[in-house]
Protein backbone atom coordinates (compact mmCIF):
# COMPACT_ATOMS: atom_id res chain seq x y z
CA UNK A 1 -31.01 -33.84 14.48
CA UNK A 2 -30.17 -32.63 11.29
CA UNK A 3 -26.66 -30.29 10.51
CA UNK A 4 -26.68 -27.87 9.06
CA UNK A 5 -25.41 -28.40 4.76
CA UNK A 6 -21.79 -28.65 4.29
CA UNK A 7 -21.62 -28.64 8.22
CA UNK A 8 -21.96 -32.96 8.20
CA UNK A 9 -18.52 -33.89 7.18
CA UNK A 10 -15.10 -34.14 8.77
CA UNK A 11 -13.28 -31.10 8.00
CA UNK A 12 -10.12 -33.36 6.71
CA UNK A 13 -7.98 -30.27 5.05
CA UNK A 14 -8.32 -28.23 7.90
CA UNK A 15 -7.18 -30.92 10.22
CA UNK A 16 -4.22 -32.38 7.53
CA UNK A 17 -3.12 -28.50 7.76
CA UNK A 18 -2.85 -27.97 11.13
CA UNK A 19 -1.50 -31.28 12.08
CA UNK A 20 1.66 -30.09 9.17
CA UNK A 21 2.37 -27.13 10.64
CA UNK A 22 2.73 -28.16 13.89
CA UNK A 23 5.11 -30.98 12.32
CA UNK A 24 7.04 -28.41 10.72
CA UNK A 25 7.14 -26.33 14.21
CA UNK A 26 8.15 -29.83 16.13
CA UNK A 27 10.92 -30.50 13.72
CA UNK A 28 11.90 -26.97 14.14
CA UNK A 29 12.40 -26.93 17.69
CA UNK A 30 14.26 -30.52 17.59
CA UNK A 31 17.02 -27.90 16.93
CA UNK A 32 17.27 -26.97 20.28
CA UNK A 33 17.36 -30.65 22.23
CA UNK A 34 15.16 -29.98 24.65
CA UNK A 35 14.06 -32.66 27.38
CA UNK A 36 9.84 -31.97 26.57
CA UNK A 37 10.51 -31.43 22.85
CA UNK A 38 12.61 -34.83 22.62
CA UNK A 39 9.80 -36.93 24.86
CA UNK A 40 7.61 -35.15 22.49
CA UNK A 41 9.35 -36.63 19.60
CA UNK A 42 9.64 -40.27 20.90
CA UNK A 43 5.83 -40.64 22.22
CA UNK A 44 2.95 -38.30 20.64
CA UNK A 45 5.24 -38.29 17.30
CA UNK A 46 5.23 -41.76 16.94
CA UNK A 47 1.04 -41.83 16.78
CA UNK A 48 0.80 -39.45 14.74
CA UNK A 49 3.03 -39.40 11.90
CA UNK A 50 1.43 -43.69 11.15
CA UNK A 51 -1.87 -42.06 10.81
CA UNK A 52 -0.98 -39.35 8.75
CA UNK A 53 0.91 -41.45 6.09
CA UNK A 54 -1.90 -43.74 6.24
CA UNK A 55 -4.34 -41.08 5.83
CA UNK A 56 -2.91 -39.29 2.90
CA UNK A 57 -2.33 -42.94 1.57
CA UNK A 58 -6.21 -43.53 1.00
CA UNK A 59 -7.23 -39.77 0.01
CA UNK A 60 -4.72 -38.76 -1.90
CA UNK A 61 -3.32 -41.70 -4.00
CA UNK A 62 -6.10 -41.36 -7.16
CA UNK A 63 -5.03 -37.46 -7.08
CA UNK A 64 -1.27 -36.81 -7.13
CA UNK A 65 0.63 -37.00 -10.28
CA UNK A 66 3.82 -38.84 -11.44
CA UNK A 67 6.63 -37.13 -8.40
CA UNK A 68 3.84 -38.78 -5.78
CA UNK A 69 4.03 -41.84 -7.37
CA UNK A 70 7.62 -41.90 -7.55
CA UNK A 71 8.44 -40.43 -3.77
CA UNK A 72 6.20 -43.41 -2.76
CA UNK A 73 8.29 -45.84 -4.77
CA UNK A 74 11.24 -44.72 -3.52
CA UNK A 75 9.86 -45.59 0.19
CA UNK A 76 9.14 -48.53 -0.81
CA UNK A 77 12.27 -49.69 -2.16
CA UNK A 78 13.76 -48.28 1.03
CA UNK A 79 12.01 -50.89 2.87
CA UNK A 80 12.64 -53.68 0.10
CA UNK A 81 16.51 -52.83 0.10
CA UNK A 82 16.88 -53.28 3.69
CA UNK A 83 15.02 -56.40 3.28
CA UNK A 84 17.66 -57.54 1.16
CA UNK A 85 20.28 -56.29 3.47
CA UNK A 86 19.39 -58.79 5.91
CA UNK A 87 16.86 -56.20 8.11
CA UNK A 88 12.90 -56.59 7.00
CA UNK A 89 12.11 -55.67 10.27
CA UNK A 90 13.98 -52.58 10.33
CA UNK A 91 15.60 -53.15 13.33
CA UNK A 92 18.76 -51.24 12.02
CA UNK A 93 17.60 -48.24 9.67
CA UNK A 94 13.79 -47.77 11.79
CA UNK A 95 14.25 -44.21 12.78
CA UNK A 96 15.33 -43.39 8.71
CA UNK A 97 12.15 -45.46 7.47
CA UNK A 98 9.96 -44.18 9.78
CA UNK A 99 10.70 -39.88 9.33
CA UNK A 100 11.05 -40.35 5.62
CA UNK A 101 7.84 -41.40 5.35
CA UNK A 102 6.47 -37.69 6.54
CA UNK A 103 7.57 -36.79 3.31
CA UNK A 104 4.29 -38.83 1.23
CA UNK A 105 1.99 -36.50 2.79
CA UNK A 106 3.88 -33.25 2.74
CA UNK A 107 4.12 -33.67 -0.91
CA UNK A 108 0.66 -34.35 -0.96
CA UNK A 109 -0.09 -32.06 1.43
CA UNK A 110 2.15 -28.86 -0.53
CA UNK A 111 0.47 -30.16 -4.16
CA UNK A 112 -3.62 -29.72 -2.80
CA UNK A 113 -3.42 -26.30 -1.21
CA UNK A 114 -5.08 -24.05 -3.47
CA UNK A 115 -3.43 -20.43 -3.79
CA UNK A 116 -5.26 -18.59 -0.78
CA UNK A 117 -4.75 -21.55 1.68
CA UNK A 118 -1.06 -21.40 0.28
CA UNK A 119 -0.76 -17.82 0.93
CA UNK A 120 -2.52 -18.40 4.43
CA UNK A 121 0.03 -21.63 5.43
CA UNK A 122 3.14 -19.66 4.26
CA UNK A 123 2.16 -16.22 6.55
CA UNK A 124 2.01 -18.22 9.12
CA UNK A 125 4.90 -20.32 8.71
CA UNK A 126 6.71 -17.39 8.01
CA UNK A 127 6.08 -15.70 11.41
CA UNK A 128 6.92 -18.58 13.37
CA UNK A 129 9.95 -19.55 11.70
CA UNK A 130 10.93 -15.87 11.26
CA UNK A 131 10.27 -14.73 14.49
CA UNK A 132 12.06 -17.91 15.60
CA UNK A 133 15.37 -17.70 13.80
CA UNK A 134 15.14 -14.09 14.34
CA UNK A 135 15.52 -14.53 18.14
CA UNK A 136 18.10 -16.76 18.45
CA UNK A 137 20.02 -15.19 15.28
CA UNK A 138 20.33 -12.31 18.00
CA UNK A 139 21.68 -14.15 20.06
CA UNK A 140 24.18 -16.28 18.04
CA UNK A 141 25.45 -12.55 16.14
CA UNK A 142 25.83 -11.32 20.31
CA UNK A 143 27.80 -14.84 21.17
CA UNK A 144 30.07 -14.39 18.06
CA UNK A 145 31.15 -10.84 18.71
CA UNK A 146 32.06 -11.44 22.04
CA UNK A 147 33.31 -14.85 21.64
CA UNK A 148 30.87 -16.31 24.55
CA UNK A 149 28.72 -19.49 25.05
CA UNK A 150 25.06 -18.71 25.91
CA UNK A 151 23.57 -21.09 28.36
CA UNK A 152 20.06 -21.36 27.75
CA UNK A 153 17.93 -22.50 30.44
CA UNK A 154 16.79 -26.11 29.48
CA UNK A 155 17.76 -25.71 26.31
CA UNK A 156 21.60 -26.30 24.53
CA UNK A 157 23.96 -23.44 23.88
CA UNK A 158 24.80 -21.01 21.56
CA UNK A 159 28.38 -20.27 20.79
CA UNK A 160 31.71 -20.06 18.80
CA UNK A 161 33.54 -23.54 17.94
CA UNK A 162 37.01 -23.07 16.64
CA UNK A 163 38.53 -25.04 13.90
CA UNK A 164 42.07 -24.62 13.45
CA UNK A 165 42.68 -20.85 13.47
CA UNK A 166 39.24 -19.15 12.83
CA UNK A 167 36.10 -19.34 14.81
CA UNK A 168 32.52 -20.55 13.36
CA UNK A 169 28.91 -20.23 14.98
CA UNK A 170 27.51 -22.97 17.23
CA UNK A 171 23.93 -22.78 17.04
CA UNK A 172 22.56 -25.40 19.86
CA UNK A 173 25.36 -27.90 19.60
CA UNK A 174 25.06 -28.39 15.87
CA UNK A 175 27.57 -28.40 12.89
CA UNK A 176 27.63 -24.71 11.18
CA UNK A 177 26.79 -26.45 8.04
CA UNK A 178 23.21 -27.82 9.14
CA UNK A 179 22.58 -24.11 11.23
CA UNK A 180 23.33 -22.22 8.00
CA UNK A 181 20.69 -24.24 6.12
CA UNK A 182 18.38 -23.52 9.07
CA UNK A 183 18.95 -19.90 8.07
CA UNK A 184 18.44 -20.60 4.77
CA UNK A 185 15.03 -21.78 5.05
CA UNK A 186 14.14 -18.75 6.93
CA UNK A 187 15.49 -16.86 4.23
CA UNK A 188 13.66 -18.31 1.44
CA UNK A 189 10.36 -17.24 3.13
CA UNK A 190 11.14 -13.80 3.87
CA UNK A 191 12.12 -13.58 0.26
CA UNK A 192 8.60 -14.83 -0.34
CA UNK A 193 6.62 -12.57 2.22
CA UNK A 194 8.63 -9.50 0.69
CA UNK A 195 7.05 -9.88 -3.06
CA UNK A 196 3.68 -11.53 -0.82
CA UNK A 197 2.54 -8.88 1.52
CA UNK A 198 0.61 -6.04 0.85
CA UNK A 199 1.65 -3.40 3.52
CA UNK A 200 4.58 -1.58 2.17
CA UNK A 201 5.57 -1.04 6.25
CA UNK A 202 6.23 -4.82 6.79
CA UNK A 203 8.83 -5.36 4.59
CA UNK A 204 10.96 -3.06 6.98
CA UNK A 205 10.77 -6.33 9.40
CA UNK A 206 10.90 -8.25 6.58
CA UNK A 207 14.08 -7.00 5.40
CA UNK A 208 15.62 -6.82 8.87
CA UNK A 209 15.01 -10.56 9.47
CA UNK A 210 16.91 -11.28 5.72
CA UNK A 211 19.59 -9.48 6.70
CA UNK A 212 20.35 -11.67 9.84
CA UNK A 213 19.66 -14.42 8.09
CA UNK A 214 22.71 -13.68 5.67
CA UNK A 215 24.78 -12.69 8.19
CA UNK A 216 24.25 -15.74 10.50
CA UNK A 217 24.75 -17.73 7.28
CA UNK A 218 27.71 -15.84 6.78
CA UNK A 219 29.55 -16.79 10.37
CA UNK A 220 28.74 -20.31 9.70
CA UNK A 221 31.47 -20.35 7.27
CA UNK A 222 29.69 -22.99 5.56
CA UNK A 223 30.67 -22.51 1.80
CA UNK A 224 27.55 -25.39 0.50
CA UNK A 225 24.99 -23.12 2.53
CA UNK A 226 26.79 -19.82 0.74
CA UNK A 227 26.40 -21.77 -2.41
CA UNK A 228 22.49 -22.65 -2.23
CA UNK A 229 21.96 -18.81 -1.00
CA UNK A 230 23.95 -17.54 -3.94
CA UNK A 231 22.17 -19.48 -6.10
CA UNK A 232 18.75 -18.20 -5.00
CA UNK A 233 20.00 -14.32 -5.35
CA UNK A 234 21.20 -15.43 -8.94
CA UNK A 235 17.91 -17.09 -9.86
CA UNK A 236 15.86 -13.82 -8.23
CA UNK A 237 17.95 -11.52 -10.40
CA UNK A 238 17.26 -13.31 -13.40
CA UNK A 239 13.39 -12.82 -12.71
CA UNK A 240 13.22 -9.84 -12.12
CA UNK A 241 15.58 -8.85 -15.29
CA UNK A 242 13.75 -10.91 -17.46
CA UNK A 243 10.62 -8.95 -16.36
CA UNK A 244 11.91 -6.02 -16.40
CA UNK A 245 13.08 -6.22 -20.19
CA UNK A 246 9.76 -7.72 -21.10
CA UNK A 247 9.55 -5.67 -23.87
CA UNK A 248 13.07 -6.09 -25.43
CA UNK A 249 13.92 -8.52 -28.13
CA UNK A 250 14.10 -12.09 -26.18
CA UNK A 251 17.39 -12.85 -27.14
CA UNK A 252 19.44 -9.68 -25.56
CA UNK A 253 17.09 -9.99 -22.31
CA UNK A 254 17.37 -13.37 -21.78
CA UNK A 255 21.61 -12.75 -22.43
CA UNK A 256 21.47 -9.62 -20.30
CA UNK A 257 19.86 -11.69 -17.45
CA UNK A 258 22.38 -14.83 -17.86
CA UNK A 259 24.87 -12.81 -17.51
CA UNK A 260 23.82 -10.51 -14.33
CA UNK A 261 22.65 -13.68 -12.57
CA UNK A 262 26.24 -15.35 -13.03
CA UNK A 263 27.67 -12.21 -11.71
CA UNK A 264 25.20 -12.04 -9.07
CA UNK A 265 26.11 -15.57 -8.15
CA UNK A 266 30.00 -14.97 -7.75
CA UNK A 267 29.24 -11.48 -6.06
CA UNK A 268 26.79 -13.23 -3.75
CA UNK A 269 29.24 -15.79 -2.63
CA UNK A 270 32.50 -13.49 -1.96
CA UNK A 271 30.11 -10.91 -0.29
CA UNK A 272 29.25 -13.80 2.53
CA UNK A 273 32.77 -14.00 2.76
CA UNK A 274 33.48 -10.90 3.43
CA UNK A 275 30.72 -10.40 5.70
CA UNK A 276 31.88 -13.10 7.81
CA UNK A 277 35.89 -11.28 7.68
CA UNK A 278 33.37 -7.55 8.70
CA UNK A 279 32.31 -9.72 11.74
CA UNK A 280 35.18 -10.80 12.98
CA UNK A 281 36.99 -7.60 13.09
CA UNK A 282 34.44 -6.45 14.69
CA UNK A 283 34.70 -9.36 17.38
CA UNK A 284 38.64 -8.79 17.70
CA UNK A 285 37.91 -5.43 18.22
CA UNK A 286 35.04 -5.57 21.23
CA UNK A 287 36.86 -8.65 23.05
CA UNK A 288 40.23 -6.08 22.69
CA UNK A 289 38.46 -3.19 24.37
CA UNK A 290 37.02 -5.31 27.51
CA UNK A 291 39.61 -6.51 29.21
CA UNK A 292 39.20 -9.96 31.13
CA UNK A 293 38.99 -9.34 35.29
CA UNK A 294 41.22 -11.49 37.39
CA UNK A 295 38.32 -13.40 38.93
CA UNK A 296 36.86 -14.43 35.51
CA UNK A 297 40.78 -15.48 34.99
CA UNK A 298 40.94 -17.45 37.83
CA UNK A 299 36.87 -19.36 37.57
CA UNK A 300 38.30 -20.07 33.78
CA UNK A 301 41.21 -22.53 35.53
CA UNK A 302 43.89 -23.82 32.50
CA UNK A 303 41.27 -22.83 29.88
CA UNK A 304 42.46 -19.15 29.50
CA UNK A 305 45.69 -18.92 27.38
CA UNK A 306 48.30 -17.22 28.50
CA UNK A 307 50.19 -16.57 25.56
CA UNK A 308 49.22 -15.56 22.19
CA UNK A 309 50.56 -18.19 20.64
CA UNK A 310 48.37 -20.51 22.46
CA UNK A 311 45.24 -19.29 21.05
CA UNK A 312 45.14 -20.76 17.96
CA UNK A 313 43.76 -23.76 20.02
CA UNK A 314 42.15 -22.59 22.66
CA UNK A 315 38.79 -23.51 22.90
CA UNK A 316 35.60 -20.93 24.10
CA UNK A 317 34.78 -21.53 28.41
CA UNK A 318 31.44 -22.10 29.18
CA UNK A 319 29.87 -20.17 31.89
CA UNK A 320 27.13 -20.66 33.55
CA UNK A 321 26.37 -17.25 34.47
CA UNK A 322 24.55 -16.63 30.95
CA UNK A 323 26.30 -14.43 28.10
CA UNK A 324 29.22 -13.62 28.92
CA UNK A 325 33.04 -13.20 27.72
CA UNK A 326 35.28 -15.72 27.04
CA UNK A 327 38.87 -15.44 28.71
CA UNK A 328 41.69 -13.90 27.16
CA UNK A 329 44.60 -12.24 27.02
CA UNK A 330 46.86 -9.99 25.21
CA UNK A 331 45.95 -9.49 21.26
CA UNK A 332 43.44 -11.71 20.00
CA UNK A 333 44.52 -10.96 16.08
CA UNK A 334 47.98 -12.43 17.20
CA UNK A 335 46.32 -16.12 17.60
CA UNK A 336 43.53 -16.22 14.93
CA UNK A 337 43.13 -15.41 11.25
CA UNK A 338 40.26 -13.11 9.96
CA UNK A 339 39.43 -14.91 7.07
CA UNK A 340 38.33 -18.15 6.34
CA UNK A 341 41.75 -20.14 5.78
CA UNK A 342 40.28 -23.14 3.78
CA UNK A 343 41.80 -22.93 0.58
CA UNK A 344 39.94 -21.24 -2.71
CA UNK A 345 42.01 -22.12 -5.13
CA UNK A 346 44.68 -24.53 -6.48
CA UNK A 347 44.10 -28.28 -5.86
CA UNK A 348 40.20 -29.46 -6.57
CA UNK A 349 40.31 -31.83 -3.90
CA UNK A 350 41.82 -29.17 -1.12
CA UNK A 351 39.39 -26.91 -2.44
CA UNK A 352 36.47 -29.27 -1.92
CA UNK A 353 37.37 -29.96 1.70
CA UNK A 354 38.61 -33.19 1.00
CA UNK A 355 35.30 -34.41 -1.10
CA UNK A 356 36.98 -35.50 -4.28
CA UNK A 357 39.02 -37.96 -2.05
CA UNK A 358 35.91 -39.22 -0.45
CA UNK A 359 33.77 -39.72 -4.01
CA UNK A 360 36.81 -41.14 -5.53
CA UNK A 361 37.11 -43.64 -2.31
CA UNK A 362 32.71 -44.16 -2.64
CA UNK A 363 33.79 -45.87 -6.35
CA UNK A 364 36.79 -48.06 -5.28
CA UNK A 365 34.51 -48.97 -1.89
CA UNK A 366 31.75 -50.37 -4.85
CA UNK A 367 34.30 -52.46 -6.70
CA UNK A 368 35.04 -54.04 -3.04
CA UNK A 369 31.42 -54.73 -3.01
CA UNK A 370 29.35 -54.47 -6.05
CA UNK A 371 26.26 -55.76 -4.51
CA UNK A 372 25.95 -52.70 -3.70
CA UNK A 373 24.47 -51.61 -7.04
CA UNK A 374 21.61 -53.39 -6.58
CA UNK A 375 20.62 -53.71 -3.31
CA UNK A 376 22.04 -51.27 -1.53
CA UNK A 377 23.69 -51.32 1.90
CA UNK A 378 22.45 -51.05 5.84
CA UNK A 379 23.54 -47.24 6.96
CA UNK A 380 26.38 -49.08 9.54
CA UNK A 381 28.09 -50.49 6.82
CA UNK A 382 27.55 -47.73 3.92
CA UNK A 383 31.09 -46.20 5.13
CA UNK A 384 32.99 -49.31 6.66
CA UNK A 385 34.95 -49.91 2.96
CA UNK A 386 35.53 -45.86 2.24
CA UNK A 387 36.78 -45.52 5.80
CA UNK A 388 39.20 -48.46 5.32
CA UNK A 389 40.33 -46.65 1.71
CA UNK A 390 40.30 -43.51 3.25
CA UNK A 391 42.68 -44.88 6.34
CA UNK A 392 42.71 -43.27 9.87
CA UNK A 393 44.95 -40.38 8.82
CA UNK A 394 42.66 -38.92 6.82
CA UNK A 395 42.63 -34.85 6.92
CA UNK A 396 40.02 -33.69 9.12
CA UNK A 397 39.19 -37.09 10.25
CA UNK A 398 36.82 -39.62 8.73
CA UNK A 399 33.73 -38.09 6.89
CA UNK A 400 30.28 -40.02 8.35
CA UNK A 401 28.49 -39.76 4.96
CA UNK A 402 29.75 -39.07 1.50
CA UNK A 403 29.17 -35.41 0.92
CA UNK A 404 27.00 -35.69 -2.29
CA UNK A 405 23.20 -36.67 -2.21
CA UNK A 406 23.39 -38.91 -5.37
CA UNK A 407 26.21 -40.91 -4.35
CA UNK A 408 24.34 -41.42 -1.02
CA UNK A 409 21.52 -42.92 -2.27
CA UNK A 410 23.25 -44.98 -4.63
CA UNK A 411 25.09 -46.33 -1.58
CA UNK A 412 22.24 -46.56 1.27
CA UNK A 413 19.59 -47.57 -1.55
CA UNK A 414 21.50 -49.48 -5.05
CA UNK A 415 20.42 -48.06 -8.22
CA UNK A 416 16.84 -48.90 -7.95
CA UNK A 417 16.85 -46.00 -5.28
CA UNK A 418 18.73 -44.02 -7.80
CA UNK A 419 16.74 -43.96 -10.29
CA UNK A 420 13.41 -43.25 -8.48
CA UNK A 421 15.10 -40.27 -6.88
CA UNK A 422 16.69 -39.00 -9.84
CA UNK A 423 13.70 -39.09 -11.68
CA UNK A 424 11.77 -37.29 -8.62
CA UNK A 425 13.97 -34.27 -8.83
CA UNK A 426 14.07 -34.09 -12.25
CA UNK A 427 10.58 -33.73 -12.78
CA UNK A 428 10.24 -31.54 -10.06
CA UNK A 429 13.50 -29.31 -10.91
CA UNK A 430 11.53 -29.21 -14.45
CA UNK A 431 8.22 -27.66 -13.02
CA UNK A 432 10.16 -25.48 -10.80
CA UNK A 433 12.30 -24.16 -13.63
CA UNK A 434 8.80 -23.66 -15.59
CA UNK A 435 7.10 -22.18 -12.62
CA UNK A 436 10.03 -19.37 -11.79
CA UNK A 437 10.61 -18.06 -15.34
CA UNK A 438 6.80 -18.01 -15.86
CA UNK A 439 5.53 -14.56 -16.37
CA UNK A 440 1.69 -15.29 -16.12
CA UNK A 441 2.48 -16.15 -11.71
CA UNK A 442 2.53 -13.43 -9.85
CA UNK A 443 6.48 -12.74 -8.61
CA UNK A 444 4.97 -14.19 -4.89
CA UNK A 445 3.90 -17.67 -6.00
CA UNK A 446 7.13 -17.62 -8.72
CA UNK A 447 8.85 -17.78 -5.58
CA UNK A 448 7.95 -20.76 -4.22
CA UNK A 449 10.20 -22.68 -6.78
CA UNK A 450 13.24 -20.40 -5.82
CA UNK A 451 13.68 -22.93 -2.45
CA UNK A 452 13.52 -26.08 -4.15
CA UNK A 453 16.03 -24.57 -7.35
CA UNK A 454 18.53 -23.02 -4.99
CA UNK A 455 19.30 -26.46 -3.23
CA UNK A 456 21.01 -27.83 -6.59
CA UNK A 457 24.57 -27.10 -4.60
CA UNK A 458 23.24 -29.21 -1.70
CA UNK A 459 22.30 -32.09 -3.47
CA UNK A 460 26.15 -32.00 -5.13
CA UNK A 461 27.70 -31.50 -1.73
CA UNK A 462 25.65 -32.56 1.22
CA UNK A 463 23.53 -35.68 1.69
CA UNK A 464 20.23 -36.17 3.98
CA UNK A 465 17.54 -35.04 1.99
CA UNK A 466 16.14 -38.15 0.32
CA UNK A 467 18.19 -40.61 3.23
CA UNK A 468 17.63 -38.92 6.49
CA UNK A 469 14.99 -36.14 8.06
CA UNK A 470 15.15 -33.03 9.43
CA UNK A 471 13.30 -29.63 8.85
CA UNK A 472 15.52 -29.21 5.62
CA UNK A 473 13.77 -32.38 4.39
CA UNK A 474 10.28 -31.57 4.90
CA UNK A 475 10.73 -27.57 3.81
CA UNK A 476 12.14 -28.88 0.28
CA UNK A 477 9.40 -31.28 -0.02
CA UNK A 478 6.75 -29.17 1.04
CA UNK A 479 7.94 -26.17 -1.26
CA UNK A 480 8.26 -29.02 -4.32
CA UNK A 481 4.45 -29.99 -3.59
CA UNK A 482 3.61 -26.33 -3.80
CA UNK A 483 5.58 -26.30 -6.81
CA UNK A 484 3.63 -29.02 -8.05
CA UNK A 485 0.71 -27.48 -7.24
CA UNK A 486 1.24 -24.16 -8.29
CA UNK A 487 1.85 -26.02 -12.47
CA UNK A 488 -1.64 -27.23 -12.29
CA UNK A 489 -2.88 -23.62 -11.97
């Protein structure tokens, strides 16, 4: 029987683009730790992510340019350095190996979309992830302002933690730092669909999502996160200034839109601040104005302070009844500080949270053991030496990575790592750089390179993206393949 023409071969896009976004939507729901998702993760996952590398492997490798080449090195020489460490099989760093190597074909993947299957992938990305964060934004904001833990059935809670005398968001049992990037991510797309869509009515929605984006970003009191999100805002108001003033002389428009972005950028950053100070009056004052019944005293047991003075370390009460307040008593203001009390000025190393102390340690640890440089170093040991430099005492307790992607990889990986990476980014930092201030894109596809940009602060204060995976991985990679693609256009 003969098909019908075109209608005899395996539709391999379509199937490559489904089977990504519902990676994207399974690493997206890891978030929340549930039982199914987990099993999920640990049976179907393991089939299909093989076949996807391998797939991508034999289609793609004649097509993708120098960043493929060099992402796949870098895998590689993962392997090869944990070889040398003593582990060929992997039987220590597996798990690392194994969910890095989704990122071969999400490059590849990001790179061969052409603008109307971008378009296409993003909307619906977009409402998933939007509608997604949206949600349980809602719900995180509503647990903040009435200090409360929000059991979730089958699925972890959504609270307040409190570090020394201030309280931060705890979205499912995570650290604020890694929720506020969560937020990020959904923030970077509804930048995205706001210069994308068409109907002047959706960016209402559009808009509304943004805003609880920042404001869940703010409430993380994560300064890295504040950093990456003023960076985007400082990068979009370059843009758009430097299309607006098309038509002025190129040296006073590209001065007037240096200097408005680094305004933009400080602005951006203090406004999260003070955001996050807005919210917590506003949680002082509704936990003030309910006060706590004697039966809700008594199920609390010796977690309710009694005193003021005892609140500064008293912790939020679970209950099981759903959203509800925590106990308390007297003036909240008396036991907790509005604003953040890290320091934001004076000492660098205070003012880092400690990182200077941690980077200087990652040097001395590599005189200890300068093997390191070349081969690189199993992730159980990467911190043994720093830890012993650092000693027990160490403020805020010992750090379990070393707060700056570079160094990271130059410890997990040697040099050899270091290189490939560096180079990776810097190519794809260059295209994205070209691709933003491009005036021939439309300001929808310039956008795409805002993401991958805006995570410049991560990479000098966080680690994870090129030795560990999560969502944060895969979005940066996916947006630098659409990057990469969108050059070739």
């Amino acid at each position: 029987m003969l098909l019908p023409p075109g209608r005899h071969h395996f539709d391999r896009r379509g199937v490559w683009t489904v089977t990504s976004f519902l990676l994207l939507c399974h690493y997206m729901l890891m978030s929340v730790k549930n039982d199914a998702v987990l099993a999920l993760h640990y049976s179907f996952f393991l089939l299909v992510v093989p076949v996807l590398v391998a797939a991508v492997l034999y289609y793609r490798r004649p097509q993708d340019g120098t960043e493929y080449k060099l992402l796949l090195a870098y895998w590689l020489w993962f392997w090869f350095s944990r070889a040398l460490n003593g582990s060929p099989l992997l039987d220590h760093d597996f798990r690392r190996f194994f969910d890095f190597s989704l990122t071969i074909p999400f490059l590849a993947f990001g790179s061969s979309l052409t603008k109307e299957e971008r378009n296409r992938f993003l909307d619906w990305l977009s409402a998933v992830f939007g509608s997604f964060y949206f949600v349980f934004g809602l719900i995180a904001l509503h647990a903040f302002l009435h200090r409360s833990m929000y059991e979730l059935p089958a699925l972890s809670e959504i609270g307040i933690i409190q570090e020394a005398s201030y309280a931060r968001i705890n979205f499912f049992g995570t650290h604020p730092n890694t929720s506020g990037y969560w937020y990020l991510i959904s923030l970077f797309l509804m930048i995205y669909q706001f210069f994308h869509c068409k109907q002047k009515l959706w960016r209402i929605p559009i808009l509304l999502s943004a805003t609880l984006d920042l404001v869940v970003i703010a409430i993380t009191y994560s300064r890295s996160v504040r950093l990456c999100m003023a960076m985007a805002f400082a990068l979009l108001t370059a843009v758009l200034l430097l299309r607006a003033l098309q038509n002025r002389p190129r040296f006073l428009r590209t001065s007037i839109a240096f200097l408005a972005a680094i305004l933009v950028l400080i602005a951006s950053y203090e406004s999260s601040g003070l955001c996050a100070d807005v919210m917590a009056t506003l949680s002082y004052d509704i936990t003030d104005m309910h006060p706590i019944s004697e039966t809700t005293a008594q199920n609390a047991g010796p977690q309710a302070p009694a005193r003021a003075e005892d609140r500064s370390s008293a912790r939020p009460v679970t209950l099981s009844s759903g959203l509800r307040e925590t106990p308390r008593a007297g003036n909240l203001r008396d036991g907790l500080v509005q604003s953040d009390p890290r320091p934001k000025s004076g000492d660098l190393n205070n003012l880092s949270s400690n990182r200077i102390a941690i980077w200087r340690a990652a040097f001395q640890a590599i005189t200890v053991k300068p093997s390191v440089l070349w081969r690189g170093q199993l992730y159980g040991d990467a911190m043994t030496i720093t830890h012993h430099i650092l000693g027990p005492d160490f403020p805020g307790g010992l750090p379990w990575h070393f707060h700056n992607e570079l160094l990271q990889i130059l410890m997990i990986t040697g040099l050899p790592g270091l290189i490939l990476a560096s180079a990776f980014l810097f190519l794809v930092f260059c295209k994205a750089f070209r691709s933003l201030f491009c005036s021939r894109f439309p300001l929808d596809d310039r956008m795409l390179a805002l993401p991958v940009l805006a995570v410049l602060p991560r990479i000098m204060l966080e680690a994870s993206l090129f030795t560990s995976t999560d969502i944060l991985t895969l979005f940066f990679i996916l947006m630098c393949g659409m990057t990469i693609g969108l050059t070739r256009e």
